[in-house]
C-alpha atoms as a PDB file:
ATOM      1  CA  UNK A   1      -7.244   5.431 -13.786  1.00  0.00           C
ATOM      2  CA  UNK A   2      -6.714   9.148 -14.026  1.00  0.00           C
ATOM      3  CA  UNK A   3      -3.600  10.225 -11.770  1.00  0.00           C
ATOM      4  CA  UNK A   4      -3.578  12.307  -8.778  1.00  0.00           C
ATOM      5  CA  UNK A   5      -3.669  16.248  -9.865  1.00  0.00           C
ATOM      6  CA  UNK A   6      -0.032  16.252  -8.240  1.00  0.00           C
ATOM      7  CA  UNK A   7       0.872  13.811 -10.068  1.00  0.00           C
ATOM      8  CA  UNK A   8      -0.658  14.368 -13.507  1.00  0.00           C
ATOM      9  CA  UNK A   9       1.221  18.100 -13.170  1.00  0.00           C
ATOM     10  CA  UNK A  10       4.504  16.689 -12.857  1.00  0.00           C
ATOM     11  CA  UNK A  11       3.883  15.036 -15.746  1.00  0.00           C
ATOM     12  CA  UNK A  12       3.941  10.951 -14.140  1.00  0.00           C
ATOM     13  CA  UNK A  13       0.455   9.009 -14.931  1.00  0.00           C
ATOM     14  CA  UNK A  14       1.033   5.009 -14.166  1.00  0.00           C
ATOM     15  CA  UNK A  15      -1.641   2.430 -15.791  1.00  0.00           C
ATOM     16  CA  UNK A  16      -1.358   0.554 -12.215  1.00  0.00           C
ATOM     17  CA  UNK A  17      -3.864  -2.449 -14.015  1.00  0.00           C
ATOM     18  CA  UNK A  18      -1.243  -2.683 -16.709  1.00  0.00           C
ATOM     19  CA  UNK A  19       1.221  -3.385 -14.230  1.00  0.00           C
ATOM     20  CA  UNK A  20       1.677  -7.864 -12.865  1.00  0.00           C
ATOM     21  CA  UNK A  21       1.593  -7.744  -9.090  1.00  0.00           C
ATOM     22  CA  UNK A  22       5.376  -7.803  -8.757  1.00  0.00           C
ATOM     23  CA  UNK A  23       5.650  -4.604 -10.815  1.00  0.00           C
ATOM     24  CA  UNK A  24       3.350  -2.228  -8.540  1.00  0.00           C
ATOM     25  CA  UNK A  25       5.517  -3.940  -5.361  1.00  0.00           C
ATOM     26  CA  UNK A  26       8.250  -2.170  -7.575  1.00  0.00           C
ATOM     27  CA  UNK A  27       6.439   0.647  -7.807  1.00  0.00           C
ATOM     28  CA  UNK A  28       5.491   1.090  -4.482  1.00  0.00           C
ATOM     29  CA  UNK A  29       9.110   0.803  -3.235  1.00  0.00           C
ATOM     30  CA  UNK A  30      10.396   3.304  -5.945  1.00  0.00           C
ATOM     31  CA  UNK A  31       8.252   6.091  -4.509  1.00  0.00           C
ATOM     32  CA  UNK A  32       8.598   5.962  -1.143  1.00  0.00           C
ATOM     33  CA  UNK A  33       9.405   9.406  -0.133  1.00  0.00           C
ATOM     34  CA  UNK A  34       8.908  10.804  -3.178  1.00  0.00           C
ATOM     35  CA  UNK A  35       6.613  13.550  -3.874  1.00  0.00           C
ATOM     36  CA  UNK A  36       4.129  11.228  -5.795  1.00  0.00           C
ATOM     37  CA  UNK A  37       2.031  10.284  -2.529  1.00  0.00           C
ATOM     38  CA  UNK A  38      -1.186  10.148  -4.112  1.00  0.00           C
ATOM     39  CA  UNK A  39      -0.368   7.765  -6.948  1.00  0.00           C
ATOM     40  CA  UNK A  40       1.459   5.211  -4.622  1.00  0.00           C
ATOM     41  CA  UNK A  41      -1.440   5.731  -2.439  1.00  0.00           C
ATOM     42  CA  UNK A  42      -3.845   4.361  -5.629  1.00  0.00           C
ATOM     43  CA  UNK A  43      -0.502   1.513  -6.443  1.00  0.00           C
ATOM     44  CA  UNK A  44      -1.433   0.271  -2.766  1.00  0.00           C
ATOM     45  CA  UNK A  45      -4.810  -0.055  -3.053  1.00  0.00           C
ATOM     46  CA  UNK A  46      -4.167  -1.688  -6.120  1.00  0.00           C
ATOM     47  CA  UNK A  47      -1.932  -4.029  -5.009  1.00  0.00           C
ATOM     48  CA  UNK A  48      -4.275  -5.069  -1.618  1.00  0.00           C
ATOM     49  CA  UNK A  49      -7.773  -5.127  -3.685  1.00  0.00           C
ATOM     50  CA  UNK A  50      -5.769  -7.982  -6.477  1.00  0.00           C
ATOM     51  CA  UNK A  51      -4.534 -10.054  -3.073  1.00  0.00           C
ATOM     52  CA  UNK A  52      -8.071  -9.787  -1.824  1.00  0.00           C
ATOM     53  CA  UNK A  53      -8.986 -11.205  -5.167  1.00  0.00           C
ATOM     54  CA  UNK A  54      -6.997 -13.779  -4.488  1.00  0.00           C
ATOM     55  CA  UNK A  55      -8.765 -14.912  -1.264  1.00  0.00           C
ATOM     56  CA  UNK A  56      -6.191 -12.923   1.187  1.00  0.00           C
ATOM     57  CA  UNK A  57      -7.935 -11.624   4.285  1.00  0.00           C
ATOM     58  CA  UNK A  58      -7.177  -8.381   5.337  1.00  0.00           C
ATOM     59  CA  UNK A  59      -5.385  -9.667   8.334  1.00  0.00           C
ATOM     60  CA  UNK A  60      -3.140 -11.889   6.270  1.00  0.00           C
ATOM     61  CA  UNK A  61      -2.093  -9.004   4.269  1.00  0.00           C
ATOM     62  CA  UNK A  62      -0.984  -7.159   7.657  1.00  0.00           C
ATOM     63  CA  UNK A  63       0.930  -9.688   8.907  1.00  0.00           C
ATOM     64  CA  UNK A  64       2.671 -10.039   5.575  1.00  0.00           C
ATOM     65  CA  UNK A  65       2.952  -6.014   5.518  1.00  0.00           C
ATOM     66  CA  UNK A  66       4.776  -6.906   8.614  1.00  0.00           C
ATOM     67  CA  UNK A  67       6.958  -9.761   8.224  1.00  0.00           C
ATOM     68  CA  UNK A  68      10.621  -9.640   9.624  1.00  0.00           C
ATOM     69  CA  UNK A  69       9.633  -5.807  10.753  1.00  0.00           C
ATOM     70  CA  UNK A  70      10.836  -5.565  14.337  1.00  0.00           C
ATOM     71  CA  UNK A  71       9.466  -2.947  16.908  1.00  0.00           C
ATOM     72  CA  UNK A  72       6.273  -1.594  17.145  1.00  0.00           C
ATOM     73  CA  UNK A  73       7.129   1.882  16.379  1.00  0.00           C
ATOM     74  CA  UNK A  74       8.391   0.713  12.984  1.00  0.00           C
ATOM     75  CA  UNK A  75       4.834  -1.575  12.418  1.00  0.00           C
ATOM     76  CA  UNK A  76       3.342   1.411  13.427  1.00  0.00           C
ATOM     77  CA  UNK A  77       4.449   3.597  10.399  1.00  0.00           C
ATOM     78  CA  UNK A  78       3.851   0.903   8.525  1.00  0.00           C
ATOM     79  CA  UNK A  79       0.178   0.610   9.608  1.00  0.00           C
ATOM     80  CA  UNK A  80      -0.114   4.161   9.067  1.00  0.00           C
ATOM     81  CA  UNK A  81       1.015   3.653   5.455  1.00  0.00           C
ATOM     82  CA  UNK A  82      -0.801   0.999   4.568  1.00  0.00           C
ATOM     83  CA  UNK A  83      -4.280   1.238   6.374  1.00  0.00           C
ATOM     84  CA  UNK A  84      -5.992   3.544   3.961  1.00  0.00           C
ATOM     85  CA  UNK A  85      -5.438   0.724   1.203  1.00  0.00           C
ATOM     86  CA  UNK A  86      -7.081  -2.081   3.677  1.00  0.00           C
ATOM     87  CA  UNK A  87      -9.856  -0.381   4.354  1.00  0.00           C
ATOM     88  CA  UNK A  88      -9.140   0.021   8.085  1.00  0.00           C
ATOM     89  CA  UNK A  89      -7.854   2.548  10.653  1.00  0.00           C
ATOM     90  CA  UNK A  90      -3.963   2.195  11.800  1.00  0.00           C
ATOM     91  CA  UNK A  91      -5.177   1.174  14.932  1.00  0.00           C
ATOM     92  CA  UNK A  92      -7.115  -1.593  13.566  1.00  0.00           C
ATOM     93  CA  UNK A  93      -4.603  -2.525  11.389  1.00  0.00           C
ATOM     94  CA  UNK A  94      -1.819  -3.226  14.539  1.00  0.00           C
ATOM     95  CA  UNK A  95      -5.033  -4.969  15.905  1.00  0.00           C
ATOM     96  CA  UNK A  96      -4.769  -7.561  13.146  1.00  0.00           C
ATOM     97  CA  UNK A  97      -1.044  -7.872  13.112  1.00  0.00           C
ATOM     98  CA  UNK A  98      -1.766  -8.520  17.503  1.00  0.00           C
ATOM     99  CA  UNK A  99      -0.474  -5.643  18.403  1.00  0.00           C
END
């Protein structure tokens, strides 16, 4: 996969389908907040499409995004960050976590 043009010009292209499942959860955690948004974007979708794969529902995959997370402003940012990888809207997303 070609990197983001952000990305690619600060020199940082990532072969995410070289990378085991526990690697792009590395990933994903070493650029939060980092100017790289568009290839963790791509490590996200990544990640979701392999649990998918795996038989994971999209709904199981939000509740695991939200696990031990506690208040719904925080599962709110986190359906924000994560929606665009399952497919759905953040709204939906706190929808299938019951909120």
């Amino acid at each position: 996969m070609a990197a983001e043009q952000g990305d690619e010009k600060d020199g940082l292209d990532v072969d995410l389908k070289s990378l085991s499942s526990e690697g792009l959860v590395e990933l994903i955690q070493q650029l939060e907040g980092s100017r790289h948004h568009g290839l963790r974007k791509r490590a996200q979708k990544e990640l979701v499409d392999r649990l998918k794969g795996q038989g994971f529902t999209s709904q199981r995959i939000a509740i695991l995004l939200t696990t031990n997370v506690y208040g719904v402003v925080k599962k709110r940012a986190i359906a924000k960050e994560w929606a665009d990888a399952l497919g759905v809207t953040p709204n939906e997303l706190m929808r299938l976590i019951g909120k």
